[in-house]
Protein backbone atom coordinates (compact mmCIF):
# COMPACT_ATOMS: atom_id res chain seq x y z
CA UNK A 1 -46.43 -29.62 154.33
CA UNK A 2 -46.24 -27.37 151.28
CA UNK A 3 -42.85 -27.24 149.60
CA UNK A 4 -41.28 -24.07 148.94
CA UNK A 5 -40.52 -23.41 145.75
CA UNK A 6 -37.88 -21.72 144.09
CA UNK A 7 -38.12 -19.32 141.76
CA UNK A 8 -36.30 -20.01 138.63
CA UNK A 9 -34.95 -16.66 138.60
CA UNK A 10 -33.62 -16.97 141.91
CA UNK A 11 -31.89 -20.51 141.07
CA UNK A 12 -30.01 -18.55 138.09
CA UNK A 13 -29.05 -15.84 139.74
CA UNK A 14 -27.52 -17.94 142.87
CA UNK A 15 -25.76 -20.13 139.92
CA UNK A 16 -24.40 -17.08 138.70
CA UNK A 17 -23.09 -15.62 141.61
CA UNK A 18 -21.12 -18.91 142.99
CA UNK A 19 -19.53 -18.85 139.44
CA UNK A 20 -18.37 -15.44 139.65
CA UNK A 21 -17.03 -15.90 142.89
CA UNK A 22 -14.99 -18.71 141.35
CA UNK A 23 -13.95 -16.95 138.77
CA UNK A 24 -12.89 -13.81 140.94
CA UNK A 25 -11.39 -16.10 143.42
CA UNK A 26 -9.37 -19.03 140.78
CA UNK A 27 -6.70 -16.42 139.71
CA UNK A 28 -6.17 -15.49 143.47
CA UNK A 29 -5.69 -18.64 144.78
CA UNK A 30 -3.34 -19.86 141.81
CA UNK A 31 -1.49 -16.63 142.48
CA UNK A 32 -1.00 -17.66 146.06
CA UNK A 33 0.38 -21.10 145.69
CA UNK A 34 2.24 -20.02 142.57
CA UNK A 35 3.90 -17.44 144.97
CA UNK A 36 4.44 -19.93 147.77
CA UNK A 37 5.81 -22.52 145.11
CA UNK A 38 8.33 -19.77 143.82
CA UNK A 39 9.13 -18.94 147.75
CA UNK A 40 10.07 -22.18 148.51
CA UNK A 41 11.87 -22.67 145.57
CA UNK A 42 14.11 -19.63 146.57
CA UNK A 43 14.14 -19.78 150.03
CA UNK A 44 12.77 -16.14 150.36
CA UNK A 45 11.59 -15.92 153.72
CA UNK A 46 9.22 -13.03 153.24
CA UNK A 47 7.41 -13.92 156.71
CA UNK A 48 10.16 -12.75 158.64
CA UNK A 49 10.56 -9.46 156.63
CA UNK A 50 6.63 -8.96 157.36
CA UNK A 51 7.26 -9.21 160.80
CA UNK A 52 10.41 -7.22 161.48
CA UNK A 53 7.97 -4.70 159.63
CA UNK A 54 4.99 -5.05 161.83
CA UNK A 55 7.21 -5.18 164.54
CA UNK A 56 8.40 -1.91 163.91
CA UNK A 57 4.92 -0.15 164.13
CA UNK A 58 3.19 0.80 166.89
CA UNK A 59 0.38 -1.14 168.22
CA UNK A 60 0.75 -3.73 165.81
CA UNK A 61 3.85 -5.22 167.12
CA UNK A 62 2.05 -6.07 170.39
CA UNK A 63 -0.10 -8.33 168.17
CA UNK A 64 2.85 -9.80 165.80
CA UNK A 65 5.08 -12.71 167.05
CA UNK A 66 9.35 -12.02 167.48
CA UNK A 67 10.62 -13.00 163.47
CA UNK A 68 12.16 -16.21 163.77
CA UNK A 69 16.13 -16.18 163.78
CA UNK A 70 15.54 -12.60 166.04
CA UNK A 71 16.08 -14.39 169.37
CA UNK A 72 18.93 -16.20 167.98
CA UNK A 73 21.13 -13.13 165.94
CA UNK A 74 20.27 -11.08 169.54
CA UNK A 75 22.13 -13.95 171.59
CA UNK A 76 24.97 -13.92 168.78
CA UNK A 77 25.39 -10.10 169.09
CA UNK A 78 25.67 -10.27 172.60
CA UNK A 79 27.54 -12.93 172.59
CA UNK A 80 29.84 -11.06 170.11
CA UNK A 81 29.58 -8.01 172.56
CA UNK A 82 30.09 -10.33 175.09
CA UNK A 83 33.18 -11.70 174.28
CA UNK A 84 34.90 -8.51 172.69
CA UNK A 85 34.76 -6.94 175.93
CA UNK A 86 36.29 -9.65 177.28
CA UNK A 87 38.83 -9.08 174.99
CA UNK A 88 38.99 -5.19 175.95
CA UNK A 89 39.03 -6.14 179.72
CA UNK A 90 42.10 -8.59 178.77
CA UNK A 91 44.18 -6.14 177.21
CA UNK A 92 43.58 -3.28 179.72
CA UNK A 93 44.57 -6.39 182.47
CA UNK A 94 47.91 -6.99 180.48
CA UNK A 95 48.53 -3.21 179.71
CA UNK A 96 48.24 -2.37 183.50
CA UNK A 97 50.69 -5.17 183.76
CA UNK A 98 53.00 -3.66 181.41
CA UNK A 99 53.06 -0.01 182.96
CA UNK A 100 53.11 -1.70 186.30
CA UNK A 101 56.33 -3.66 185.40
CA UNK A 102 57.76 -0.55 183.27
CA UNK A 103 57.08 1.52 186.89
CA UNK A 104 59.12 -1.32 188.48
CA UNK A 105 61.94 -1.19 186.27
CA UNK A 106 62.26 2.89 185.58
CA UNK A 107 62.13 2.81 190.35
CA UNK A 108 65.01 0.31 190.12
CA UNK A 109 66.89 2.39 187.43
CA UNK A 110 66.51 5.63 189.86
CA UNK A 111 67.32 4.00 192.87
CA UNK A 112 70.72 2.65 190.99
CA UNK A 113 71.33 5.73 189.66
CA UNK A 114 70.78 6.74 193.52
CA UNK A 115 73.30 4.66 194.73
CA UNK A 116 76.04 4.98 191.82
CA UNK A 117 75.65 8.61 192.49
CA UNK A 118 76.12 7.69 196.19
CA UNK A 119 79.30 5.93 195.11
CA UNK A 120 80.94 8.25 193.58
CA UNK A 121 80.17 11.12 196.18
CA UNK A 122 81.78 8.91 198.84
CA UNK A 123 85.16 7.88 196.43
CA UNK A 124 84.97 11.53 195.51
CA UNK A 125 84.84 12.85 199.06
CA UNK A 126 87.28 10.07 199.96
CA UNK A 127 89.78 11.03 197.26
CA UNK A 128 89.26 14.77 198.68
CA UNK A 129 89.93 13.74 202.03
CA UNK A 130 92.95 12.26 201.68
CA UNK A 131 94.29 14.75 199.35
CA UNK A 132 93.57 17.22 201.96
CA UNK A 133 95.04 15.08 204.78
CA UNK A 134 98.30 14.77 202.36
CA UNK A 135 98.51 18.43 201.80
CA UNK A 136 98.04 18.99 205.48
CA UNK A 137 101.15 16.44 206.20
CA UNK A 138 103.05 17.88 203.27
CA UNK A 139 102.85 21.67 205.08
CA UNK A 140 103.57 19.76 208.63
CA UNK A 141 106.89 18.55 207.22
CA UNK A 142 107.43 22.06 205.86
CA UNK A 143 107.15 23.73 209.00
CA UNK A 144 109.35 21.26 210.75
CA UNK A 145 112.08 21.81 208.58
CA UNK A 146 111.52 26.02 208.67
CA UNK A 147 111.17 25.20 212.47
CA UNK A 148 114.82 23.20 212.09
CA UNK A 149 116.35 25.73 210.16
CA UNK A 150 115.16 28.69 212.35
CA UNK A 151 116.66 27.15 215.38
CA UNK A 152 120.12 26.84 213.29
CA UNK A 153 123.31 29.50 213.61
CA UNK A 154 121.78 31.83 211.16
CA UNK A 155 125.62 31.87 208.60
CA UNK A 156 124.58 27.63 208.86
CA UNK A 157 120.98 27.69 207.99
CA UNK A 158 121.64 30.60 204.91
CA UNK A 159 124.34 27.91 203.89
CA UNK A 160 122.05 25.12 203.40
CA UNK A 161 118.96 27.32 202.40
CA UNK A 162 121.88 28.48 199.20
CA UNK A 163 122.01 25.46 198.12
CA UNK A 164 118.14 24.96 197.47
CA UNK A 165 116.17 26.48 194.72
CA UNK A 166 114.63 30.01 194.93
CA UNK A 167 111.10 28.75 195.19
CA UNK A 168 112.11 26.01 198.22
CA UNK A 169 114.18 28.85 200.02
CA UNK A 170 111.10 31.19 199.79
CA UNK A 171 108.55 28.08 200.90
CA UNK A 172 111.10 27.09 204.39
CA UNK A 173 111.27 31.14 204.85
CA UNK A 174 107.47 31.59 204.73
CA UNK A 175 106.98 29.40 207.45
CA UNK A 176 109.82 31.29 209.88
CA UNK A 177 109.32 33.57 212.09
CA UNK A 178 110.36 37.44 210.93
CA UNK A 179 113.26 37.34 213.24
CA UNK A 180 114.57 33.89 211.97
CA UNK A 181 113.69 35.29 208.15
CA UNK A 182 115.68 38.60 208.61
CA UNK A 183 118.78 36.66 210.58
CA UNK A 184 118.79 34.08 207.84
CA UNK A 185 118.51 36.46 204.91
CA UNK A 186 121.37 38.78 206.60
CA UNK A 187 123.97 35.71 205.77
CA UNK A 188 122.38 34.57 202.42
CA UNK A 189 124.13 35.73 198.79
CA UNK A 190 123.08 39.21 198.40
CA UNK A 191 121.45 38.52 194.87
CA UNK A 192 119.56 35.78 196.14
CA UNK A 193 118.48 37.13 199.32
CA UNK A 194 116.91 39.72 196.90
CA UNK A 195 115.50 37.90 194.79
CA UNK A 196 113.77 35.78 197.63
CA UNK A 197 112.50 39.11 199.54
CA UNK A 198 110.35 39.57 196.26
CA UNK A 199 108.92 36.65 195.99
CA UNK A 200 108.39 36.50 200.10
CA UNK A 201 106.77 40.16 199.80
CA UNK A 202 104.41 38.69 197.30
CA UNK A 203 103.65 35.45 198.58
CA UNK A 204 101.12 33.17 197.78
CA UNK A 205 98.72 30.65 199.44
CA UNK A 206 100.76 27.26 200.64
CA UNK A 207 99.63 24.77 198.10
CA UNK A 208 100.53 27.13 195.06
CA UNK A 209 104.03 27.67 196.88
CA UNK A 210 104.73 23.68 197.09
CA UNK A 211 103.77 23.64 193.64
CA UNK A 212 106.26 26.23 192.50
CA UNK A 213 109.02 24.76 194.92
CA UNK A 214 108.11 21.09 193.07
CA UNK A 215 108.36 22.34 189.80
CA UNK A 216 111.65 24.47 190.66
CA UNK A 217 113.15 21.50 191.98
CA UNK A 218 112.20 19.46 188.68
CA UNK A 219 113.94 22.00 186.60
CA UNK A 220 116.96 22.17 188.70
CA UNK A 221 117.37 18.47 188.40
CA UNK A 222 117.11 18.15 184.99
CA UNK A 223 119.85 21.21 184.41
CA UNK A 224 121.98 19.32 186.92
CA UNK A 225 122.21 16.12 184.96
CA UNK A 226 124.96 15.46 182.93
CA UNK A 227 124.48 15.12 179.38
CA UNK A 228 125.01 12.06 177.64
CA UNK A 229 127.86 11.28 176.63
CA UNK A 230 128.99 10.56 173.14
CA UNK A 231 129.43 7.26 171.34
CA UNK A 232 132.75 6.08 172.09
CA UNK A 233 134.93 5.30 169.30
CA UNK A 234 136.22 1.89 170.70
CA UNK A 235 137.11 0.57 173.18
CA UNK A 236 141.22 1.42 174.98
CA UNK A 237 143.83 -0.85 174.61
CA UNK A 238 143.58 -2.20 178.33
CA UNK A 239 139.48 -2.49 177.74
CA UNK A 240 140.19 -4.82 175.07
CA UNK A 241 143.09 -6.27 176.88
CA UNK A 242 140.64 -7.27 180.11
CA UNK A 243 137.44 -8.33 177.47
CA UNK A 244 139.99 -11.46 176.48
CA UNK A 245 141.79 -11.92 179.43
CA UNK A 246 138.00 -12.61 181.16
CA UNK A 247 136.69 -15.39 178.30
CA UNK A 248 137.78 -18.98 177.66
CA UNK A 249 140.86 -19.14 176.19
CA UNK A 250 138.98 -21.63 173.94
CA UNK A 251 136.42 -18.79 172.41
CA UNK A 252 139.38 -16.16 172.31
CA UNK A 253 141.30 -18.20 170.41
CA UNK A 254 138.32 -19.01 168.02
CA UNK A 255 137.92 -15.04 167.76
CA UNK A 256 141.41 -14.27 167.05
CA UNK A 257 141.92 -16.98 164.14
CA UNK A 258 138.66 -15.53 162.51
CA UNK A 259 139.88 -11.92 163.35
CA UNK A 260 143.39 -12.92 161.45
CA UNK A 261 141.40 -13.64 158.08
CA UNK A 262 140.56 -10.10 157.81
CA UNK A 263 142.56 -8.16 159.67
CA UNK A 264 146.11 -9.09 161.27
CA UNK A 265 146.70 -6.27 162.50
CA UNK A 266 144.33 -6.26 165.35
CA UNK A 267 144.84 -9.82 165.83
CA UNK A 268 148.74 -8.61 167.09
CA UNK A 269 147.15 -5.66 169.57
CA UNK A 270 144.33 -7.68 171.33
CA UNK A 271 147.19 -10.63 171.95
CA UNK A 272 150.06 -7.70 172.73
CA UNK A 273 147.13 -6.00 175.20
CA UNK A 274 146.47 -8.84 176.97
CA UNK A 275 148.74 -9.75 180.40
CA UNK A 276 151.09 -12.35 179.29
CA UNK A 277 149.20 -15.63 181.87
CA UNK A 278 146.01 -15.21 179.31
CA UNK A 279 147.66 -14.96 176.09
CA UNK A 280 149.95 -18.09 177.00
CA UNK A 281 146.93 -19.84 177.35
CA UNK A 282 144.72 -18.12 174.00
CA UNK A 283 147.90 -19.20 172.23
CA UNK A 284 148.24 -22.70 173.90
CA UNK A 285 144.50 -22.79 172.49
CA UNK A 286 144.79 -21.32 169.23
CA UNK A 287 147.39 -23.87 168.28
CA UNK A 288 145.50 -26.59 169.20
CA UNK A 289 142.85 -25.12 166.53
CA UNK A 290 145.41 -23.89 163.60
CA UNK A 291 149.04 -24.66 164.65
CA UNK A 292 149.84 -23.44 160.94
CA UNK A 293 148.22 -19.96 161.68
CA UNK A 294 149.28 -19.80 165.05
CA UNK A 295 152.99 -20.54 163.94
CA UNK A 296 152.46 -17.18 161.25
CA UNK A 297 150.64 -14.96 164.43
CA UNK A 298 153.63 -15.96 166.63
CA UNK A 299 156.42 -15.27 164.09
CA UNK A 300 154.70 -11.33 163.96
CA UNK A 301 154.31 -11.08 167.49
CA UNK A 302 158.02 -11.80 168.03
CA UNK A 303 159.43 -9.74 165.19
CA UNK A 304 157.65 -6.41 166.01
């Protein structure tokens, strides 16, 4: 079998070529690991980056695994989403509480506010009713009395009807017939009888009229009570007389020894004023207290 044989040429230029290659290819690959050394070292994870880039471009990111981590932060964000609108749903369940509790409270407010306004209505219309049910007694009584009055000898009933105030003569005459009114007023003082024909001619409704008669009758009163009297300036002889006659002869005769100290004088009236049972017994007592004193009050009483 022949061998082949190399050219020499061929041998040197294959030798050549291999050691180019190396030479090209060295730097690269000491670049690489040098890269990958420094990567690890920093914990740049540039593999990820590359793919969330190629999975950004068309075509290419049907060829390109997910980045690692991606699955992972896209649970975490909806997780996150997840749970903040559970929070959302949370607070619009407690806010929808709230308004439904503040609806609650502002329908029991109105429907008190119903009811006190009910109240009052009913106390008011009570308090009406009654006043009108007084009023309507009050005028009752009034025309019983004109009714009296008008049955009366007409000189009797302008007697009595004198006596009253203006106002109450022109209140009993409103409710009287004309023919009562003009027999009545026939026997009444002339000046009055005028003065009530005025007031008749312009007369007003019933419940002003009471009112007027009231107040008329106030007035009247009050001119009709005496005045008060003045201070007295002590008390009479006889007063004073019955004051000691009334106590113990014990405390009068305690009263009239200090009375003596200052004043004699009145000492001798209250015993002389006196009727002559109580001042044997004041004196009986006084000399049991100061039979010196009593001896001097004695002497006086007998000498004057």
């Amino acid at each position: 079998m022949a061998k082949t044989i190399i050219p020499e040429e061929e041998k040197e230029s294959g030798g050549k070529g291999f050691a180019r290659f190396l030479f090209i290819v060295t730097p690269i690959l000491f670049t690489v690991v040098l890269v990958g050394v420094l990567l690890t070292l920093f914990n740049v994870n540039f593999k990820n980056e590359f793919l969330k880039i190629g999975n950004n471009i068309p075509i290419v990111k049907d060829w390109l695994p997910e980045p690692a981590g991606a699955a992972t932060q896209a649970e975490s964000s909806e997780a996150t989403i997840k749970s903040l609108k559970d929070q959302v749903s949370e607070k619009e369940a407690n806010l929808k509480k709230a308004n439904e509790a503040a609806k609650a409270q502002a329908d029991k407010v109105t429907e008190l506010q119903t009811k006190l306004q009910e109240a009052n209505k009913a106390v008011s219309d009570k308090k009406v009713q009654e006043a009108v049910e007084q009023d309507n007694e009050y005028q009752k009584e009034v025309k019983k009395l004109a009714s009296l009055y008008g049955s009366m000898n007409p000189g009797k009933a302008a007697a009595i009807l004198g006596n009253l105030t203006t106002e109450e003569t022109v209140q009993m005459l409103n409710a009287m017939s004309n023919e009562s009114k003009a027999a009545i007023l026939e026997k009444m003082d002339p000046k009055k009888a005028a003065d009530v024909s005025i007031l008749l001619k312009d007369a007003k409704p019933s419940d002003e009229m009471a009112i007027a008669a009231l107040q008329s009758r106030l007035k009247k009163d009050a001119a009709d009570k005496p005045a008060a009297t003045s201070p007295s300036t002590g008390l009479s002889d006889q007063e004073i007389g019955q004051t000691f006659a009334a106590m113990p002869p014990a405390d009068a005769a305690e009263l009239l020894l200090a009375t003596n100290k200052t004043s004699p004088d009145k000492t001798l009236k209250i015993l002389r004023s006196v009727d002559d049972t109580s001042r044997s017994k004041i004196l009986s007592a006084m000399n049991e207290a100061d039979d010196a004193a009593t001896a001097k009050i004695l002497n006086k009483i007998i000498s004057k």
